[in-house]
C-alpha atoms as a PDB file:
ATOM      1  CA  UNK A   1       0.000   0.000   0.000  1.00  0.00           C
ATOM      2  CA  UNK A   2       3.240   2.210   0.494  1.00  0.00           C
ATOM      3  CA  UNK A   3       4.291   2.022  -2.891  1.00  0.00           C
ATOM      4  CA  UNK A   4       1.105   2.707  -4.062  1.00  0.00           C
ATOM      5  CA  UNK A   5       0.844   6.203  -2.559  1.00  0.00           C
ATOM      6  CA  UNK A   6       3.960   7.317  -3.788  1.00  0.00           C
ATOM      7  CA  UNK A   7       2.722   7.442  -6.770  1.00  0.00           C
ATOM      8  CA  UNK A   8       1.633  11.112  -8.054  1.00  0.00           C
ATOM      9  CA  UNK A   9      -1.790  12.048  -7.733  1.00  0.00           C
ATOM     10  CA  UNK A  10      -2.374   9.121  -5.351  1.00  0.00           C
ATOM     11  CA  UNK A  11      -3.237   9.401  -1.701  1.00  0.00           C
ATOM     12  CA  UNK A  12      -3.226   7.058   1.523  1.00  0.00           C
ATOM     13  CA  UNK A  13      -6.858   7.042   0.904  1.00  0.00           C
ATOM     14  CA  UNK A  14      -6.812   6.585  -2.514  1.00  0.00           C
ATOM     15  CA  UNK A  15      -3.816   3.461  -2.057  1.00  0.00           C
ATOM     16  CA  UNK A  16      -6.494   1.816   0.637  1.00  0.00           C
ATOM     17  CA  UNK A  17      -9.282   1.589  -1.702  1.00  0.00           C
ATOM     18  CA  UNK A  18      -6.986   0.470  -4.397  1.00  0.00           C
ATOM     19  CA  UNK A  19      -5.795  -2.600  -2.092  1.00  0.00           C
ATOM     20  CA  UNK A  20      -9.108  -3.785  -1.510  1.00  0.00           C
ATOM     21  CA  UNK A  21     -10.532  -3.276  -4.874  1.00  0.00           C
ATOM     22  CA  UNK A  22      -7.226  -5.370  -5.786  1.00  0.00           C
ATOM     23  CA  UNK A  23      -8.715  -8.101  -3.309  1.00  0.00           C
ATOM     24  CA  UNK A  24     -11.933  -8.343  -4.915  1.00  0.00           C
ATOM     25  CA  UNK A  25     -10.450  -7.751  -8.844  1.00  0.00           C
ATOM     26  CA  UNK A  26      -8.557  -6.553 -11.274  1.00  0.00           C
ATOM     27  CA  UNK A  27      -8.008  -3.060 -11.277  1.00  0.00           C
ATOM     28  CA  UNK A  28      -9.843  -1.059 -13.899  1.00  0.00           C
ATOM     29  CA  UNK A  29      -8.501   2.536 -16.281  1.00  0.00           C
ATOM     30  CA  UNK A  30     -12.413   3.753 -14.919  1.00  0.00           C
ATOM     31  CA  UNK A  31     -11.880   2.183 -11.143  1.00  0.00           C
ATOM     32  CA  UNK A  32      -8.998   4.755 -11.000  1.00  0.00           C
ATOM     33  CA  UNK A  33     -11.006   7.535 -12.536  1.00  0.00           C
ATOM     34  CA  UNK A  34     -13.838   6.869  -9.962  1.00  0.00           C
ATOM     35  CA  UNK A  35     -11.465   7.278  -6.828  1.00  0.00           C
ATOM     36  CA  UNK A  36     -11.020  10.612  -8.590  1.00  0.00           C
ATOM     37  CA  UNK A  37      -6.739   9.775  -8.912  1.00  0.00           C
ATOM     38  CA  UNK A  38      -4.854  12.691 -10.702  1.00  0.00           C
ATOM     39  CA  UNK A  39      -4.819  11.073 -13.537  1.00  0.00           C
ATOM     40  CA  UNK A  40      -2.724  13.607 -15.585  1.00  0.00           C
ATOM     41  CA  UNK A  41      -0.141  12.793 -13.023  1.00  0.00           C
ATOM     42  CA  UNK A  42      -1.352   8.707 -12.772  1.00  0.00           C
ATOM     43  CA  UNK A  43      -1.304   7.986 -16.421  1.00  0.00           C
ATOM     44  CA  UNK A  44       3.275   7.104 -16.999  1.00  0.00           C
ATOM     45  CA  UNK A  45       3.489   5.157 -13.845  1.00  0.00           C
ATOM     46  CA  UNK A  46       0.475   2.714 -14.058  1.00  0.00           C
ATOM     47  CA  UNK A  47      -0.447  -0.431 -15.599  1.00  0.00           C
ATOM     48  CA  UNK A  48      -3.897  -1.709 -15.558  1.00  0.00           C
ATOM     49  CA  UNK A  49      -6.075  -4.719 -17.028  1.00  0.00           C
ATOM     50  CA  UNK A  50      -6.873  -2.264 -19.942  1.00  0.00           C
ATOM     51  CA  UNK A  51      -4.428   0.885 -20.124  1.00  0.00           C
ATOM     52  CA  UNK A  52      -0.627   0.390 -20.352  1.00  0.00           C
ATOM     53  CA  UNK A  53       1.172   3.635 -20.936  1.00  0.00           C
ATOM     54  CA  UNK A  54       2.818   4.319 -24.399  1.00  0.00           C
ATOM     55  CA  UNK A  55       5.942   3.477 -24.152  1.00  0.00           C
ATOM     56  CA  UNK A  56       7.309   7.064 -24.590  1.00  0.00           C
ATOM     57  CA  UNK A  57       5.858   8.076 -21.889  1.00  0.00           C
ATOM     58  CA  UNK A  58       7.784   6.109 -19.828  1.00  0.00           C
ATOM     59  CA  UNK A  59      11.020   7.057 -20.168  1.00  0.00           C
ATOM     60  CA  UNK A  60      13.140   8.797 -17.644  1.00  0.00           C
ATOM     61  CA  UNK A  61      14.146  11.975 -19.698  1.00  0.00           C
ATOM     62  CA  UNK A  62      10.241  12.416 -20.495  1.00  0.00           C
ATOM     63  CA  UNK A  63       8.981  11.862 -16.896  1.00  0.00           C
ATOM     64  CA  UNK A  64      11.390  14.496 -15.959  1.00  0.00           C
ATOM     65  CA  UNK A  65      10.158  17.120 -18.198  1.00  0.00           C
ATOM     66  CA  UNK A  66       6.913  16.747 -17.566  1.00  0.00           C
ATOM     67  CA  UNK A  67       6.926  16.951 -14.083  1.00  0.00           C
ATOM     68  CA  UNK A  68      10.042  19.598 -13.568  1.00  0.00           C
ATOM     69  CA  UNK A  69       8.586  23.253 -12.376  1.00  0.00           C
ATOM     70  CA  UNK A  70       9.854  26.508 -13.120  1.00  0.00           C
ATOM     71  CA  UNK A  71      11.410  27.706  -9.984  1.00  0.00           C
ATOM     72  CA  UNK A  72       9.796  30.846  -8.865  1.00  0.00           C
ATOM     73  CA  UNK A  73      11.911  33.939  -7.613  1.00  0.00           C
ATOM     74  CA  UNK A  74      10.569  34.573  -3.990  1.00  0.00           C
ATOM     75  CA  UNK A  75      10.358  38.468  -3.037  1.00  0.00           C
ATOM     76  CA  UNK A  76      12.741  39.640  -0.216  1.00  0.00           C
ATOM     77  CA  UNK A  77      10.036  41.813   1.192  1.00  0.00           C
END
């Protein structure tokens, strides 16, 4: 359940509900729309009975960019 909420855009919560749903079947694209996961930030890092990422989208140098922010200056005052 750990290693399930280290993924992006999924919670504690979120990784409890997966667990059981897990118990009772395979986990679903929709299930994981339905517990309302950040999907934008889901989508590279899972695999489910009917979505697998593109491959692409999987690779380090990708991930990186895609989640790297532009720092922000913070004001001295």
């Amino acid at each position: 359940m750990r290693m399930i909420a280290r993924v992006l855009g999924i919670g504690m919560c979120n990784a409890k509900r997966i667990v059981e749903l897990r118990r009772a079947r395979r986990v679903r694209y929709q299930d994981l729309v339905r517990l309302r996961c950040g999907m934008e930030k889901v989508k590279p890092f899972v695999v489910t009975e009917d979505y697998r990422p593109p491959l692409r989208e999987v690779q380090s140098d990708h991930l990186r960019r895609a989640r790297a922010t532009d720092p922000v200056q913070l004001s001295l005052i």
